[in-house]
N, C-alpha and C. Protein backbone atom coordinates (compact mmCIF):
# COMPACT_ATOMS: atom_id res chain seq x y z
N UNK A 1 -17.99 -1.07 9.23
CA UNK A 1 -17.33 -1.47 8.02
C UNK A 1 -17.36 -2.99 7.92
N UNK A 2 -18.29 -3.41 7.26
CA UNK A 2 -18.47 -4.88 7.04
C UNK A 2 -18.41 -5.67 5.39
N UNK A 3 -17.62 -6.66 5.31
CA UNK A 3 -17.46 -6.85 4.11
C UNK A 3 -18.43 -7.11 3.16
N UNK A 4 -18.20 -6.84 2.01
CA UNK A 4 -20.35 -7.03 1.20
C UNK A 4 -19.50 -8.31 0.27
N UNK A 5 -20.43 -8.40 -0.39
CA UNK A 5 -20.32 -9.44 -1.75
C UNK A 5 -19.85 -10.97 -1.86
N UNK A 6 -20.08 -11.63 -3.15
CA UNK A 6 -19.65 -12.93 -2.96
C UNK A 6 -17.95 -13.25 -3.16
N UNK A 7 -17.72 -14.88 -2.50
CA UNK A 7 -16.41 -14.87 -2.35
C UNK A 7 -16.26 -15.37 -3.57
N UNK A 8 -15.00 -14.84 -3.92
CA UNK A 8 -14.27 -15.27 -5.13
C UNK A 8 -12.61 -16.23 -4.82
N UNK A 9 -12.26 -16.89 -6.04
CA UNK A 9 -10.97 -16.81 -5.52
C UNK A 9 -9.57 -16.48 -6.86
N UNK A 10 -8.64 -16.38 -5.95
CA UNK A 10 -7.88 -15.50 -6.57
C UNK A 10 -6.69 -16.26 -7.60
N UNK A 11 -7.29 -16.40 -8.60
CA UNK A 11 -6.21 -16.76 -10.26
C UNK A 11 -5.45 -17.87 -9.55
N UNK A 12 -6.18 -18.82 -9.13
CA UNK A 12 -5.72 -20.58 -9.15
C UNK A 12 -5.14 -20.44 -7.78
N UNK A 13 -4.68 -19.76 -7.31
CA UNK A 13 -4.30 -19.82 -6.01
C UNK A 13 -4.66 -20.16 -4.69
N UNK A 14 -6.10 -21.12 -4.71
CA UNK A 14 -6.78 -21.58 -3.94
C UNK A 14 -6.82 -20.42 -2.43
N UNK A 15 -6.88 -19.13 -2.90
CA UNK A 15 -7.06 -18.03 -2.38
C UNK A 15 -8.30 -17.45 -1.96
N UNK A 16 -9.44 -17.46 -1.17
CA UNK A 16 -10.91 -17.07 -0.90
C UNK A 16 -10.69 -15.85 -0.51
N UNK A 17 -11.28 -14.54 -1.35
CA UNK A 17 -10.94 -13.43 -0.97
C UNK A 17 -13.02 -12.77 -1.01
N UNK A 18 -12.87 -11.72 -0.08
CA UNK A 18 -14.34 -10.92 -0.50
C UNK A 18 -14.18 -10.50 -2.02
N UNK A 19 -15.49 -10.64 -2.48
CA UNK A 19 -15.76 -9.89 -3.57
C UNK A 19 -16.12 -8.79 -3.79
N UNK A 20 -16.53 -8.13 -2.32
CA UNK A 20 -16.10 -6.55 -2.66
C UNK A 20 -16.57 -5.99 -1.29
N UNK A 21 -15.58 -4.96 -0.90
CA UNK A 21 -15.39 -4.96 0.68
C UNK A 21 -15.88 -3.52 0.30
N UNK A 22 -16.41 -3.28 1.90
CA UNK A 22 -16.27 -1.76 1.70
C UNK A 22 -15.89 -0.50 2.23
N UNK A 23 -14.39 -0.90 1.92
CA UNK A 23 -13.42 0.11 2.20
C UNK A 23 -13.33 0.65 1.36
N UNK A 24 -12.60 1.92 1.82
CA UNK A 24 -11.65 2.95 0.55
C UNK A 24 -10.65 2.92 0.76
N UNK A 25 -9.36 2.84 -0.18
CA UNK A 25 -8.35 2.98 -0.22
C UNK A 25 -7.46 3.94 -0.84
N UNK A 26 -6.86 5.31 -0.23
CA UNK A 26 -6.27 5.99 -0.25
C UNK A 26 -4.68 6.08 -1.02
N UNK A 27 -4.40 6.81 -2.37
CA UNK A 27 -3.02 6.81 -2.93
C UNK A 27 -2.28 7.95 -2.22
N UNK A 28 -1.41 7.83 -1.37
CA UNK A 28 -0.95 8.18 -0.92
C UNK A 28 0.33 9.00 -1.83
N UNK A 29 0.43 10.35 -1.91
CA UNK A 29 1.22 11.12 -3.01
C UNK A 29 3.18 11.59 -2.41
N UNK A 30 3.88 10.68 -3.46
CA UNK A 30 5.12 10.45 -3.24
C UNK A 30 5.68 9.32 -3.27
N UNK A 31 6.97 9.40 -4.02
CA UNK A 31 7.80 7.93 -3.75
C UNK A 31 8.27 7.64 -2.74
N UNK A 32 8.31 6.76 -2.27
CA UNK A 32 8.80 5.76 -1.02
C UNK A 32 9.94 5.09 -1.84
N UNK A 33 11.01 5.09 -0.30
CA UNK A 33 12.11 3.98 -0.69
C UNK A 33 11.72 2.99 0.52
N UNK A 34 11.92 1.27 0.55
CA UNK A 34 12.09 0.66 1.58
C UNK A 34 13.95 0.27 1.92
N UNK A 35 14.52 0.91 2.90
CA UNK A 35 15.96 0.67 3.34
C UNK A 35 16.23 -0.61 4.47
N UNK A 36 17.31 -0.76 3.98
CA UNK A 36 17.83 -1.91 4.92
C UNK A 36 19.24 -1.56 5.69
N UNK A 37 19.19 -1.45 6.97
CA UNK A 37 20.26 -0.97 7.91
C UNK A 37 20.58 -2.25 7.87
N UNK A 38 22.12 -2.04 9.35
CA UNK A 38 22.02 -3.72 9.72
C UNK A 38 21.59 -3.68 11.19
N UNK A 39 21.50 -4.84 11.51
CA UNK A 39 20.93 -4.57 13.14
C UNK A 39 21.45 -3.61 14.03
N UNK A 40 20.81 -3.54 15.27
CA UNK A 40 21.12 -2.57 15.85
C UNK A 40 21.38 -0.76 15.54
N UNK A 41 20.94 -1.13 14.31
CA UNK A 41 21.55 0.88 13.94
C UNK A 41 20.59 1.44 14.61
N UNK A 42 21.10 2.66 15.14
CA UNK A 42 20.54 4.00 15.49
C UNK A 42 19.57 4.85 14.33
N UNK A 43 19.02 5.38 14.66
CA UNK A 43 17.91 6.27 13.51
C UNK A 43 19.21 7.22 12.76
N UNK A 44 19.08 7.42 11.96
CA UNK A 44 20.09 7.74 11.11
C UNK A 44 19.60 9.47 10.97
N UNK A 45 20.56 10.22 10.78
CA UNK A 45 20.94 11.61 10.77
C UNK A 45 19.90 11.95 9.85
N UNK A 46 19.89 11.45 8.42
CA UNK A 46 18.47 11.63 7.65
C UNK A 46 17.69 11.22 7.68
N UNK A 47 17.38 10.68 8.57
CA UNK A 47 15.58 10.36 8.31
C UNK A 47 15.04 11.30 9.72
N UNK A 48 13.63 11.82 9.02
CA UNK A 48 13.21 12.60 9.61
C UNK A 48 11.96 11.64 9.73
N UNK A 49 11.53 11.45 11.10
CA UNK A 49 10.03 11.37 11.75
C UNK A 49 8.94 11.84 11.27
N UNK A 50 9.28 13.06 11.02
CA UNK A 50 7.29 13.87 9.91
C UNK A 50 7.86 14.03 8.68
N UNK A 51 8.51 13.32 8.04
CA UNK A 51 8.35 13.18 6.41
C UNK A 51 7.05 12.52 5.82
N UNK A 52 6.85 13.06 4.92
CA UNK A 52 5.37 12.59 4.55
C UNK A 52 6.02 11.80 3.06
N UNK A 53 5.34 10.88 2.65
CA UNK A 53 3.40 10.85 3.02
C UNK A 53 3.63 9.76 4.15
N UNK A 54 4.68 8.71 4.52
CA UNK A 54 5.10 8.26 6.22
C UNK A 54 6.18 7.89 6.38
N UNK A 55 6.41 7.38 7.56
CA UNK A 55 7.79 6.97 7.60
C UNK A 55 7.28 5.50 9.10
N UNK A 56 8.15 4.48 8.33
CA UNK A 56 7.80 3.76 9.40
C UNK A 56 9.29 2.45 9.37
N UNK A 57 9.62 3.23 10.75
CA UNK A 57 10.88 1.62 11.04
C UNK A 57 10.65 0.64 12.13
N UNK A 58 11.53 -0.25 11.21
CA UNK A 58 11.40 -2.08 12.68
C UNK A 58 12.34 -2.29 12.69
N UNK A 59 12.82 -2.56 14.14
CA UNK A 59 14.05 -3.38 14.55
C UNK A 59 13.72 -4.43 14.50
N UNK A 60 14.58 -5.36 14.32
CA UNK A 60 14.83 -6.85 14.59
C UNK A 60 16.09 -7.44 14.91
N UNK A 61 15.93 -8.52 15.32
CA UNK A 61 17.73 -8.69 15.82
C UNK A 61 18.06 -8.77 14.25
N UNK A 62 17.82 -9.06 13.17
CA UNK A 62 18.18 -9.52 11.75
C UNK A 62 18.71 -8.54 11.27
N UNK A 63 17.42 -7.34 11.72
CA UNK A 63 17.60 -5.76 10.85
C UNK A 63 17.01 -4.26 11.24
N UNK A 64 17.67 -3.18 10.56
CA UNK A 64 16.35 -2.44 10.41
C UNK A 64 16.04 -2.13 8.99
N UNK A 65 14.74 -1.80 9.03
CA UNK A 65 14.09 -1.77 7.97
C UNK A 65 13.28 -0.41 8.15
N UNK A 66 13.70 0.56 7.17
CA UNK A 66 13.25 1.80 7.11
C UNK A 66 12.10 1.93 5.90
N UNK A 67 11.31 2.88 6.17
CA UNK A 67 10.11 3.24 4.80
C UNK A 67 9.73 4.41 5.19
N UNK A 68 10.23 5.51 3.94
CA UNK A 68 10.49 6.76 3.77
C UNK A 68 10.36 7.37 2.66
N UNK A 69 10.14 8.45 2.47
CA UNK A 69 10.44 9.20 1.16
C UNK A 69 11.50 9.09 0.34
N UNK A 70 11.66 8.15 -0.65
CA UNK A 70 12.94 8.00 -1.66
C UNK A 70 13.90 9.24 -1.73
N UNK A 71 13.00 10.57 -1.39
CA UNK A 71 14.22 11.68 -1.65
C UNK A 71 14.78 11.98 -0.56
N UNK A 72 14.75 11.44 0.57
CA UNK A 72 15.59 11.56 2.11
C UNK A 72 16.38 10.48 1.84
N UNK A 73 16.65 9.38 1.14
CA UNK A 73 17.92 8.63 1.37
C UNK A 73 19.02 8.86 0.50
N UNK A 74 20.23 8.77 1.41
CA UNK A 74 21.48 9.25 0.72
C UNK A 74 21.30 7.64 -0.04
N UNK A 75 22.32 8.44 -1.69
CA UNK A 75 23.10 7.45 -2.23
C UNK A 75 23.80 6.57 -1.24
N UNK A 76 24.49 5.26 -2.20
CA UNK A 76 25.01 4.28 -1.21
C UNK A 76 24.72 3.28 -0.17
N UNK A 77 23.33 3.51 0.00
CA UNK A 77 22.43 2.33 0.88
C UNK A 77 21.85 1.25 0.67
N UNK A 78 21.75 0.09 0.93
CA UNK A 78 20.87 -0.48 0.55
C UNK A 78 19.63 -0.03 0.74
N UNK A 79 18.69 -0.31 -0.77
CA UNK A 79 17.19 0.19 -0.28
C UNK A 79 16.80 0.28 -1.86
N UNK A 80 15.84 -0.43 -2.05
CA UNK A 80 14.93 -0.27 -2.75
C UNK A 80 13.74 0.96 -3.16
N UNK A 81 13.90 1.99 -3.99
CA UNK A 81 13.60 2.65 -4.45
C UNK A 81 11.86 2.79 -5.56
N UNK A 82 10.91 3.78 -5.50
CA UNK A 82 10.41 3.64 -6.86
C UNK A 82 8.50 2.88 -5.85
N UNK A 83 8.87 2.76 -4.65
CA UNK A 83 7.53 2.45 -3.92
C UNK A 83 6.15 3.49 -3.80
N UNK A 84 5.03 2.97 -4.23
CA UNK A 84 3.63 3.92 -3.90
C UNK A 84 3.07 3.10 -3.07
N UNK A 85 2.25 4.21 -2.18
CA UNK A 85 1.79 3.87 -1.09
C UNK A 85 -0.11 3.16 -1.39
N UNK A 86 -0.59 2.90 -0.58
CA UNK A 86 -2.03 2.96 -0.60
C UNK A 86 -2.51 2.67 1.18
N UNK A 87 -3.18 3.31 1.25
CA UNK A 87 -3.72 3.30 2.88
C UNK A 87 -5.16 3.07 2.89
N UNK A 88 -5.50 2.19 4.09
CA UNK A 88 -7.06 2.23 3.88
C UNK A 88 -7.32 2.83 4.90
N UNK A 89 -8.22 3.54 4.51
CA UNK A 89 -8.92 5.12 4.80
C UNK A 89 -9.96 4.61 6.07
N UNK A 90 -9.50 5.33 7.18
CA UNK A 90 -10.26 5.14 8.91
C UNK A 90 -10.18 4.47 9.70
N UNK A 91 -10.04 4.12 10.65
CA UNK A 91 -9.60 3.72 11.75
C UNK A 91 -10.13 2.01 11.53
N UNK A 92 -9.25 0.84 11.63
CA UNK A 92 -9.48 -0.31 11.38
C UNK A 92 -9.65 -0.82 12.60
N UNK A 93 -10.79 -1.47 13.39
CA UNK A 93 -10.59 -2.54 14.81
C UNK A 93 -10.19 -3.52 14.54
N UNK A 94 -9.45 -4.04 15.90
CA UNK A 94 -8.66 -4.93 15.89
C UNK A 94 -9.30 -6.28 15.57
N UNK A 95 -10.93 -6.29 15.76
CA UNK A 95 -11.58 -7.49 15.50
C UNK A 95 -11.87 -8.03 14.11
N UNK A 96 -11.56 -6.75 12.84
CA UNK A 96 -11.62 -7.02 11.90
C UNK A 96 -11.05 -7.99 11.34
N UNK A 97 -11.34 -8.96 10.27
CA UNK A 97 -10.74 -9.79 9.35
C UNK A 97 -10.61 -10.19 8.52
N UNK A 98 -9.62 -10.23 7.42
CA UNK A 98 -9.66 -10.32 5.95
C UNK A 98 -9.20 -9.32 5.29
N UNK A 99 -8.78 -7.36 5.84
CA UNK A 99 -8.54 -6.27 5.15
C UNK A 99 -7.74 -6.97 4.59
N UNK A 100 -6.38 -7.03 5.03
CA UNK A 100 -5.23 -7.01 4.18
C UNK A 100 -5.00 -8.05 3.29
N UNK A 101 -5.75 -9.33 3.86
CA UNK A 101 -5.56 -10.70 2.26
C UNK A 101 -6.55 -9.95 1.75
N UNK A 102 -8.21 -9.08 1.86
CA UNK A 102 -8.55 -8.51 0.82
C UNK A 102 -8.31 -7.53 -0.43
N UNK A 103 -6.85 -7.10 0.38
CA UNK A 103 -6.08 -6.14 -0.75
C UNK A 103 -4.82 -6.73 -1.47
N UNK A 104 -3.93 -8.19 -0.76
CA UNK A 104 -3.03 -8.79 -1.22
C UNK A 104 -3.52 -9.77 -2.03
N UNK A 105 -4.73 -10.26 -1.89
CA UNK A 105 -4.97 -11.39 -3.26
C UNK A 105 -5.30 -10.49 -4.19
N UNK A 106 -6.03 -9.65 -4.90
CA UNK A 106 -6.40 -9.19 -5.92
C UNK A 106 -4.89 -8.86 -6.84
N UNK A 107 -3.96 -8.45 -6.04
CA UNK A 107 -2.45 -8.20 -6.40
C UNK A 107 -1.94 -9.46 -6.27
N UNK A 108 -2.17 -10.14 -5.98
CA UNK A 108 -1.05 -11.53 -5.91
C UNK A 108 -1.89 -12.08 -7.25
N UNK A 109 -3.29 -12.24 -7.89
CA UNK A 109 -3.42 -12.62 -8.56
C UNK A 109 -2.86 -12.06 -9.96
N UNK A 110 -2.53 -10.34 -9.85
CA UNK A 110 -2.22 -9.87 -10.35
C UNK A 110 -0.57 -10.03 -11.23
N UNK A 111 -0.67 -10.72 -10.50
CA UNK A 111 1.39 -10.51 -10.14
C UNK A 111 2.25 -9.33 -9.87
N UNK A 112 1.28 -8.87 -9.09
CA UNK A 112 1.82 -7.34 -8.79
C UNK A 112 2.76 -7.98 -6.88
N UNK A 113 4.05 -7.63 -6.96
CA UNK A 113 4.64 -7.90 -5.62
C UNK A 113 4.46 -6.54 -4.41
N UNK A 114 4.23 -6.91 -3.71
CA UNK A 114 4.01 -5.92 -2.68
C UNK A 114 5.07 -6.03 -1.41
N UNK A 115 4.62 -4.80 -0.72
CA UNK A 115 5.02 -4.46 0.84
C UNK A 115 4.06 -4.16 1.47
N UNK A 116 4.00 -4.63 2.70
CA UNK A 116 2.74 -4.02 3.76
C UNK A 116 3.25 -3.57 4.58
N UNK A 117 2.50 -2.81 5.32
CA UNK A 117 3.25 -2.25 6.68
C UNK A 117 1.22 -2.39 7.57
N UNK A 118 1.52 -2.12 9.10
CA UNK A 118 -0.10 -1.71 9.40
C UNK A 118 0.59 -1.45 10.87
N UNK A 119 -0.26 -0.72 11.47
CA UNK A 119 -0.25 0.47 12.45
C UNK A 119 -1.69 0.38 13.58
N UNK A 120 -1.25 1.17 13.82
CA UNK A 120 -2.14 0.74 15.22
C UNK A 120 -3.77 1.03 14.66
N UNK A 121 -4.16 1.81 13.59
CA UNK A 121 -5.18 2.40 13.26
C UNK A 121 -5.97 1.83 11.74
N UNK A 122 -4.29 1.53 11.12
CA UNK A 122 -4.43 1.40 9.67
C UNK A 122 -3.73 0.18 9.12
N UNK A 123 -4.10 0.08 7.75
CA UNK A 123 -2.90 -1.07 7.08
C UNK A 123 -2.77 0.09 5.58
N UNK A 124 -1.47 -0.65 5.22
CA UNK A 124 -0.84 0.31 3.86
C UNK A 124 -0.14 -0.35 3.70
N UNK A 125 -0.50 -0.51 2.22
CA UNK A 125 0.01 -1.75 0.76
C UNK A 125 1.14 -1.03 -0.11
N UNK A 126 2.30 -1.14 -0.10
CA UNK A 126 3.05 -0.50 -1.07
C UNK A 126 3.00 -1.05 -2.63
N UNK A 127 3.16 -0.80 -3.64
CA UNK A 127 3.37 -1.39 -4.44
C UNK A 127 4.62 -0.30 -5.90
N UNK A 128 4.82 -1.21 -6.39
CA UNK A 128 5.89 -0.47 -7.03
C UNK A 128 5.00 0.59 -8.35
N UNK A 129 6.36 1.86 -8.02
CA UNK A 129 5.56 3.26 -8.96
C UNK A 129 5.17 2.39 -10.41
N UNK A 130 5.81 1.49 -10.84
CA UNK A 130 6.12 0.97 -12.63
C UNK A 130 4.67 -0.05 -12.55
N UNK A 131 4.26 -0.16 -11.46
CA UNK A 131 2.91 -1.04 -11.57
C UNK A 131 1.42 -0.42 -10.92
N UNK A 132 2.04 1.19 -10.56
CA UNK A 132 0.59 1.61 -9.93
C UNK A 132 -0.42 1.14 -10.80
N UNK A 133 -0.93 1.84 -12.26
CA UNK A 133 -1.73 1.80 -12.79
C UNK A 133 -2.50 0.16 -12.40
N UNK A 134 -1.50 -0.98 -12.61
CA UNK A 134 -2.05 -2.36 -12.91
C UNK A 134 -2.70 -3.00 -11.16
N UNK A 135 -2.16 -2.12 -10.37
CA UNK A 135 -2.67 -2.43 -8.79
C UNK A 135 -3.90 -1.57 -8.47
N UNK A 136 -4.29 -0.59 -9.43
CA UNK A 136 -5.15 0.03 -9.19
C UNK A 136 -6.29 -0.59 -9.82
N UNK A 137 -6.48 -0.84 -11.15
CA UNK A 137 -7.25 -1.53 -11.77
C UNK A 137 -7.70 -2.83 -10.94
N UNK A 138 -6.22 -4.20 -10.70
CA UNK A 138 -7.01 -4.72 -10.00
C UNK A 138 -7.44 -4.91 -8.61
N UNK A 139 -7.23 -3.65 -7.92
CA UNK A 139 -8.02 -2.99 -6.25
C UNK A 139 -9.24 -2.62 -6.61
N UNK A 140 -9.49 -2.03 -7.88
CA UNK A 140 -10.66 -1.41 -7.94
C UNK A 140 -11.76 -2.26 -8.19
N UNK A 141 -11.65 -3.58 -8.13
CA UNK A 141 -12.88 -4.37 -8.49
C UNK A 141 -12.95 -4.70 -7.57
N UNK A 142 -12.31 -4.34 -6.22
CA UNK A 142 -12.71 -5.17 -4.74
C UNK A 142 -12.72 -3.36 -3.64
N UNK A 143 -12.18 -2.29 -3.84
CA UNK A 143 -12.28 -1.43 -3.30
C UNK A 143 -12.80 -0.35 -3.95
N UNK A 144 -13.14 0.51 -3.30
CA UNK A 144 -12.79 2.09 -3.81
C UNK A 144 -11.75 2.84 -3.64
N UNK A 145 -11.04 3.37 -4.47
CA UNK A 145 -10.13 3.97 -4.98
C UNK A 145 -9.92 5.35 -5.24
N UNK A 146 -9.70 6.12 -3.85
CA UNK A 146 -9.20 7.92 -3.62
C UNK A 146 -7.99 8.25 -4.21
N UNK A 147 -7.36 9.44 -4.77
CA UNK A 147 -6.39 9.90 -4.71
C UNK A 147 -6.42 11.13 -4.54
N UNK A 148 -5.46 11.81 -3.34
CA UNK A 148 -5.93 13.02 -3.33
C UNK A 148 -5.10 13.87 -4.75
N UNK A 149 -5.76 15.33 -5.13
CA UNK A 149 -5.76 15.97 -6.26
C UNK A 149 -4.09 15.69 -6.50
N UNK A 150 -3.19 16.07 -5.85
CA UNK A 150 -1.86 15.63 -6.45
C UNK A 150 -1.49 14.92 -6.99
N UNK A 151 -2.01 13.86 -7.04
CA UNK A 151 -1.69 12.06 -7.03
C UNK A 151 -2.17 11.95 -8.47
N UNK A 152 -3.99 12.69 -8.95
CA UNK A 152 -4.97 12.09 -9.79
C UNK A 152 -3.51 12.02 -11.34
N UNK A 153 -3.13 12.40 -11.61
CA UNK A 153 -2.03 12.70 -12.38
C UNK A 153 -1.46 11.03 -12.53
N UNK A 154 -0.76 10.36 -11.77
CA UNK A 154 -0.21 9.36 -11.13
C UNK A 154 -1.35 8.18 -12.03
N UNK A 155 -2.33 8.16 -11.86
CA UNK A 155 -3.28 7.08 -12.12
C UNK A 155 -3.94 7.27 -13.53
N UNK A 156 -3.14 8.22 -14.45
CA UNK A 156 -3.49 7.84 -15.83
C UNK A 156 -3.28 6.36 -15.84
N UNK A 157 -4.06 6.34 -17.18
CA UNK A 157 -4.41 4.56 -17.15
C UNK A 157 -5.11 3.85 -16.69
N UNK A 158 -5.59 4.40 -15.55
CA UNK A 158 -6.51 3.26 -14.46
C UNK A 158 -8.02 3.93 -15.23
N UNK A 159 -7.87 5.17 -15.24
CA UNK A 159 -9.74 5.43 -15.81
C UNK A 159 -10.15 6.02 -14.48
N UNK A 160 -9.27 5.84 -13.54
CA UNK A 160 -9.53 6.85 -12.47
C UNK A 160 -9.29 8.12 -11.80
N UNK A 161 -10.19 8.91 -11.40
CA UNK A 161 -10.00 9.99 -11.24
C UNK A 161 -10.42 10.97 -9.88
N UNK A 162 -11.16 10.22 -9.50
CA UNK A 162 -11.69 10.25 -7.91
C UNK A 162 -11.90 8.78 -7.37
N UNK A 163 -13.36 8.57 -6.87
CA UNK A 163 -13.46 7.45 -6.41
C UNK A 163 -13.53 6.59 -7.65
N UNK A 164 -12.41 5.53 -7.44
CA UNK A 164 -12.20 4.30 -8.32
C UNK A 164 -13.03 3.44 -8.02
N UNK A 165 -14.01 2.19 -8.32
CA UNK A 165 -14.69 2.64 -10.21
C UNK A 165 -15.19 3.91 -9.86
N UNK A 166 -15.55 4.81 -10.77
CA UNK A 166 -16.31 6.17 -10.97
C UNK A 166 -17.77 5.18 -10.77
N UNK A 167 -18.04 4.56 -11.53
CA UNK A 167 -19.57 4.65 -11.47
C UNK A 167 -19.91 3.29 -10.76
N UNK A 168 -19.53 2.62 -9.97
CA UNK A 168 -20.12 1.37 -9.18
C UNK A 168 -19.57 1.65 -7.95
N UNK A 169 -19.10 2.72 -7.19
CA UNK A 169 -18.90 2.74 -6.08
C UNK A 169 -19.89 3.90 -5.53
């Protein structure tokens, strides 16, 4: 997996991003909430470990910070609500460089605000449900763009329907 194309940069932001990588990037089907414990909490009674589409927490002495399925958190928490996922699709080495500013500038130029999370295998871009369409459009001029059949629903607007672009990828 090696990056192709020329560098561009990203809407004044003295940002050098690839001009077109070649990954795929995966919509991951379901809302996400991101929660905020306070330090030290224990895993909490609702959150379940194999909730899909993931679940991923960090301690810090500051906090914890939960990312889950919006419909596992009780009312009353802090936590931000209304998150879609995107994952890039296969196992990433550690020597790689540039995935994730290649998926955060196209959105930062965008003014689309994000969350990242990345894992031992992968990286995954949250972005909010009220802006999928506009993060998809502008991912799709630097990635390809999956959703599995549940999701295709989700991405009216983008013009996508399998692999995003349909016809240049």
């Amino acid at each position: 997996m090696t990056p192709t194309g020329a560098y561009g940069i990203a809407a004044g932001l003295g940002l050098a991003y690839l001009g077109r990588m070649d990954l795929t990037l995966r919509l991951l089907d379901g809302e996400l909430a991101i929660v905020r414990l306070e330090p030290r909490t224990a895993l909490p009674d609702w959150l379940s470990l194999t909730s899909l589409p993931l679940v991923s927490v960090t301690w810090t002495t500051e906090e914890v910070s939960v990312v889950c399925a919006a419909s596992a958190v009780p009312a009353g928490l802090r936590c931000e609500r209304g998150w879609r996922a995107l994952r890039v699709e296969g196992t990433l080495e550690f020597a790689l460089t540039g995935v994730l500013a290649g998926i955060l500038n196209p959105l930062a130029a965008a003014g689309i605000s994000v969350f990242s999370l990345s894992t031992f295998d992968s990286d995954y871009v949250l972005v909010r449900g009220d802006r999928l369409a506009e993060a998809v459009n502008a991912l799709g001029t630097v990635f390809c763009i999956e959703a599995a059949e549940e999701c295709k629903s989700d991405l009216a607007g983008t013009g996508a329907s399998g692999p995003w672009p349909p016809a240049s990828h």
